[in-house]
Protein backbone atom coordinates (compact mmCIF):
# COMPACT_ATOMS: atom_id res chain seq x y z
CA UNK A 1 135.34 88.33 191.26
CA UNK A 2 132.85 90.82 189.17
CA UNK A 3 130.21 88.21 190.25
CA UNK A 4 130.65 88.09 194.02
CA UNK A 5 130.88 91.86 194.15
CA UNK A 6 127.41 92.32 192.61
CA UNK A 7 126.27 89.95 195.18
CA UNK A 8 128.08 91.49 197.86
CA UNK A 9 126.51 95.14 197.05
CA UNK A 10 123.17 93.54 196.73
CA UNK A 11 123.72 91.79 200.38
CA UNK A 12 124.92 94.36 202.24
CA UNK A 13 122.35 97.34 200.66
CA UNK A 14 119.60 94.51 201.45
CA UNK A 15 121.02 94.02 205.19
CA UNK A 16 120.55 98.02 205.14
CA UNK A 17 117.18 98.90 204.13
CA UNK A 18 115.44 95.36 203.92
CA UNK A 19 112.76 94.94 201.38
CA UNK A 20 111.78 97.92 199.12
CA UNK A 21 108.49 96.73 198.01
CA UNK A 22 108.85 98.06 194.56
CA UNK A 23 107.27 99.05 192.05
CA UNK A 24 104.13 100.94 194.20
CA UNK A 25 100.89 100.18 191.84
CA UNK A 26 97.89 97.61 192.80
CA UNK A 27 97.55 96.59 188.97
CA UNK A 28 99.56 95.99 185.78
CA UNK A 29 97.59 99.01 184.39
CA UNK A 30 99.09 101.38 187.13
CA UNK A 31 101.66 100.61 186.77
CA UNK A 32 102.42 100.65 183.20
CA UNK A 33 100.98 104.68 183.43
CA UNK A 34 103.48 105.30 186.26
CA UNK A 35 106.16 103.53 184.53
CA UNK A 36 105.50 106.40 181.53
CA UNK A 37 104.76 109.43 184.00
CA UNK A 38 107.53 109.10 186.24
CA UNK A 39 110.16 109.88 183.44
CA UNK A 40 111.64 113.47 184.27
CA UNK A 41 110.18 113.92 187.81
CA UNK A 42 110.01 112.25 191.28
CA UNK A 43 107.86 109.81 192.29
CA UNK A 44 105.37 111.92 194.34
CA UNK A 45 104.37 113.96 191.65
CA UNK A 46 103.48 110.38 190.10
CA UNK A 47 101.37 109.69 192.83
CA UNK A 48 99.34 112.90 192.51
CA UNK A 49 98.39 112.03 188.85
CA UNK A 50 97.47 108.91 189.33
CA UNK A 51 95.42 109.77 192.38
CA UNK A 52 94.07 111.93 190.08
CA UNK A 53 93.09 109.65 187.61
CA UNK A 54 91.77 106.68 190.68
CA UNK A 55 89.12 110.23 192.19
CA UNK A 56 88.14 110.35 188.22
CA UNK A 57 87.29 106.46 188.37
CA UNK A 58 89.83 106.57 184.96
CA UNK A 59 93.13 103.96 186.69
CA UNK A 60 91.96 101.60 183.86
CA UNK A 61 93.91 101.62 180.55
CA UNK A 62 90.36 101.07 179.00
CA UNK A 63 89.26 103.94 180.29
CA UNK A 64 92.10 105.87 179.74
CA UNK A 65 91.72 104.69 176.03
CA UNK A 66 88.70 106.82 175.74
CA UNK A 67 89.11 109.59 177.73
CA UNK A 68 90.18 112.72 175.59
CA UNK A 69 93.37 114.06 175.27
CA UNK A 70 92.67 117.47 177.06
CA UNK A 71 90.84 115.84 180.12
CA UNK A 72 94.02 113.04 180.09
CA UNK A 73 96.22 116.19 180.33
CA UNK A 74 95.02 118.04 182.85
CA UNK A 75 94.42 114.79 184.89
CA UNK A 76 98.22 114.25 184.89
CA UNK A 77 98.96 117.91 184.97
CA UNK A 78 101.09 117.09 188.52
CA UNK A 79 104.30 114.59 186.57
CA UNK A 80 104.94 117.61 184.83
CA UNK A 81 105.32 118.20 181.07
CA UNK A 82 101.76 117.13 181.12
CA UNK A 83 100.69 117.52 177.61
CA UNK A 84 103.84 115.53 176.27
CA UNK A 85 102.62 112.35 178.75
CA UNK A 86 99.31 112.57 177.74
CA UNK A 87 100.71 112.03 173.97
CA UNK A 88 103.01 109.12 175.43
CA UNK A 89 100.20 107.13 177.36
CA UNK A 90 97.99 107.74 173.92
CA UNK A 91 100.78 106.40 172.27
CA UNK A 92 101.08 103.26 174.19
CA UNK A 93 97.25 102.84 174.65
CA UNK A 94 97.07 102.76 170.86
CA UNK A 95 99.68 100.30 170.33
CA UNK A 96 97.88 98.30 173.00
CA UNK A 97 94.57 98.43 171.33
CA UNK A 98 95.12 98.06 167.62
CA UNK A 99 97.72 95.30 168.05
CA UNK A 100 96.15 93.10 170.92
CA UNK A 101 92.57 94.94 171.27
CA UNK A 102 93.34 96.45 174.39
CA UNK A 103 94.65 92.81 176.41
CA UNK A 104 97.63 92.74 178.39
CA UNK A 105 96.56 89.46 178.76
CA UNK A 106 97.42 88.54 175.06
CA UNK A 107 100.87 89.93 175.71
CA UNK A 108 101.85 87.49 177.86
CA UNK A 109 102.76 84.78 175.70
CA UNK A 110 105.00 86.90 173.75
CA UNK A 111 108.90 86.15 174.02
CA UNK A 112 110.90 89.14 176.03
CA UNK A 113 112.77 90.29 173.93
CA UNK A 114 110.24 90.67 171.17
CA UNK A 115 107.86 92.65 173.30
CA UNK A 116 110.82 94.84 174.11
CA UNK A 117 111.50 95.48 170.49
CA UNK A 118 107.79 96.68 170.20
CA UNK A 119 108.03 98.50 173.68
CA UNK A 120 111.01 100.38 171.65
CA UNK A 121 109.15 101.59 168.49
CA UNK A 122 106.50 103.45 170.30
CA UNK A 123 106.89 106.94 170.58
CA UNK A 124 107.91 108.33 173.93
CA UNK A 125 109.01 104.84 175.42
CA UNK A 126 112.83 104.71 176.27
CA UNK A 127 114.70 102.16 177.06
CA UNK A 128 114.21 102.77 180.94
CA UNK A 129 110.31 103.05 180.86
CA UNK A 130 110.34 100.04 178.53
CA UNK A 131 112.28 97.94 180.81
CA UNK A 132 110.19 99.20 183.80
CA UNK A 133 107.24 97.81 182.15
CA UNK A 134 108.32 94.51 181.38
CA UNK A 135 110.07 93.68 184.47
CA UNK A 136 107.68 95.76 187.10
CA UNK A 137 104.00 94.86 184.94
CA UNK A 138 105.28 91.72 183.24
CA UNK A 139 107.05 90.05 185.24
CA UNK A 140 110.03 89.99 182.57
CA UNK A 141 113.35 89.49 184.00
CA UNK A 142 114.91 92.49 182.50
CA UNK A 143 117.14 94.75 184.55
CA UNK A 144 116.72 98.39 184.91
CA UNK A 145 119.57 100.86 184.56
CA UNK A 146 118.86 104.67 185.34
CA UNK A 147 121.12 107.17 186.52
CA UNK A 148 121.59 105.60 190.19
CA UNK A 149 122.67 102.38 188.84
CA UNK A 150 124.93 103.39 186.54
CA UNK A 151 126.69 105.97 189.41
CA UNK A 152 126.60 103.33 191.80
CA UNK A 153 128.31 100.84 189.27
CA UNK A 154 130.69 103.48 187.95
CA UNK A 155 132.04 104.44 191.67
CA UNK A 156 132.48 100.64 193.16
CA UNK A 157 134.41 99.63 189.41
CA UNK A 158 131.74 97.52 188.46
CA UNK A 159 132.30 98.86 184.62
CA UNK A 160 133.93 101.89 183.06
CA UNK A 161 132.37 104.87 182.61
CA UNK A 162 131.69 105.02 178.90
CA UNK A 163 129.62 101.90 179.43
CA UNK A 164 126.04 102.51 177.57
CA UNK A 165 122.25 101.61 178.82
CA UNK A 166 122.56 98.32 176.72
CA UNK A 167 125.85 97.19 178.29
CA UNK A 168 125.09 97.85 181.60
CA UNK A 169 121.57 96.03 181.05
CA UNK A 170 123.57 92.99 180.44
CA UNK A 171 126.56 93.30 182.55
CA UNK A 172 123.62 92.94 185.25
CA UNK A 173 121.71 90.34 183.49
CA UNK A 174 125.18 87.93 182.24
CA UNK A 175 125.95 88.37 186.39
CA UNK A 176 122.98 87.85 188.69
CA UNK A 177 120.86 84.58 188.24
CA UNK A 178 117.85 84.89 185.47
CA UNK A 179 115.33 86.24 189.08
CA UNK A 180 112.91 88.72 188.12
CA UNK A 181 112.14 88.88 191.93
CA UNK A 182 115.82 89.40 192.48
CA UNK A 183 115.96 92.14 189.84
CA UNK A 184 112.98 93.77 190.95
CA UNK A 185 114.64 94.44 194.37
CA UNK A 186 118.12 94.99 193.47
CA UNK A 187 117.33 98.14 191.01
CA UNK A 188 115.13 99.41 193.83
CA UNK A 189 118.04 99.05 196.73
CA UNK A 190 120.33 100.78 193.93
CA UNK A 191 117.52 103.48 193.52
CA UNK A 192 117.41 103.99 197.21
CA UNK A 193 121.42 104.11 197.59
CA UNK A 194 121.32 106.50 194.83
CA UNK A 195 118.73 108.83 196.80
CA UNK A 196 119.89 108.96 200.15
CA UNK A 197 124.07 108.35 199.38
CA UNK A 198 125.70 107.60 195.63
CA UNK A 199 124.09 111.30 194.86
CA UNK A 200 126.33 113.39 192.09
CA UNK A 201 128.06 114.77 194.82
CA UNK A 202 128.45 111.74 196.84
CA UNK A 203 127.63 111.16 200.50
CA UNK A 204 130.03 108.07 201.26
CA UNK A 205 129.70 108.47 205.06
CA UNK A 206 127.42 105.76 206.63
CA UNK A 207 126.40 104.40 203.04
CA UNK A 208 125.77 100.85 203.83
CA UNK A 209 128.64 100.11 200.80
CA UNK A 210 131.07 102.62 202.19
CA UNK A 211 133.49 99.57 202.72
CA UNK A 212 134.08 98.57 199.56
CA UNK A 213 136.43 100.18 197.25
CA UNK A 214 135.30 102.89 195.33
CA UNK A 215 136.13 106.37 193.42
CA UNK A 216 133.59 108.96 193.38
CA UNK A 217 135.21 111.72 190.78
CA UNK A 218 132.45 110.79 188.13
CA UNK A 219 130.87 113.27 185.66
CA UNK A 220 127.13 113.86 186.22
């Protein structure tokens, strides 16, 4: 029953706003950096850094890699809490250069959950911007879980609400089939239900799962 309800919110928020196109970067590099800048603040603020960065001729992690910290922070002064990102994207640039010399390309034949593990240990990389980068960059099939899946799974009694990141992460994962194509666009129709409708204070009215059962008095 759990299974064909996942597929059932996935069909009908597909039949709603079609393909999502998600994640918005032309390379692995931008997207890794927006994976990192969006934490704490909305995508279009994103999109002014890294614009930023592409007029500087810096949307390279290479570049970034030598580029100083000030000029890195002021370049990305739009995300917000600039000077902490600039120490986050140093942080992963270093790990990227002193363990594989700088190649994403010698990531690739490492096993998921391994690279995850490493994701982990560097400073400033959740569990969120970790998974973004290995499903959205690397093509991982890892699911996402932010704050609109887990109100959107919470209100149509998909699990309880003490459920944690990791739990949720697999309730997805143990339920849908191993896509990373279908994982890629199912977090991003939850994002976009989360947006418009599933909000803290929900708008249930015309939300393409409106249908289904569901309680909205959830805790934000």
């Amino acid at each position: 029953m759990t299974g064909q309800k996942i597929q059932q919110i996935y069909k009908l928020l597909f039949e709603r706003f079609g393909p999502q196109h998600w994640w918005p970067g032309n390379t692995k590099d931008e997207i890794i950096v927006g994976a990192i800048l969006t934490q704490n603040t909305n995508w279009q603020n994103v999109e002014k850094a890294i614009g930023n960065l592409k007029k500087a001729s810096l949307m390279s992690l290479e570049k970034l890699h030598l580029t100083g910290q000030e000029q890195l922070a002021e370049l990305i002064r739009p995300a917000g809490y600039y000077n902490i990102k600039a120490k986050r994207l140093r942080n992963f640039l270093n790990w990227l250069f002193e363990n594989y010399n700088g190649s994403l390309d010698k990531i690739e034949n490492i096993d998921t959950q391994t690279l995850r593990e490493e994701l982990l240990q560097i400073n400033g990389v959740g569990r969120e911007t970790a998974d973004s980068i290995l499903l959205y960059a690397f093509d991982r099939p890892v699911f996402v879980i932010d704050a609109y899946t887990y109100r959107v799974a919470v209100r149509h009694q998909l699990i309880e609400p003490e459920c944690d990141y990791e739990q949720l992460r697999s309730f997805f994962e143990d339920n849908l089939e191993d896509d990373v194509k279908l994982f890629n666009e199912y977090h991003a129709l939850l994002v976009r239900a989360g947006k418009e409708f599933c909000r803290p204070k929900a708008r249930c009215a015309d939300c393409p799962l409106e249908k289904l059962p569901h309680q909205v008095e959830i805790e934000d």
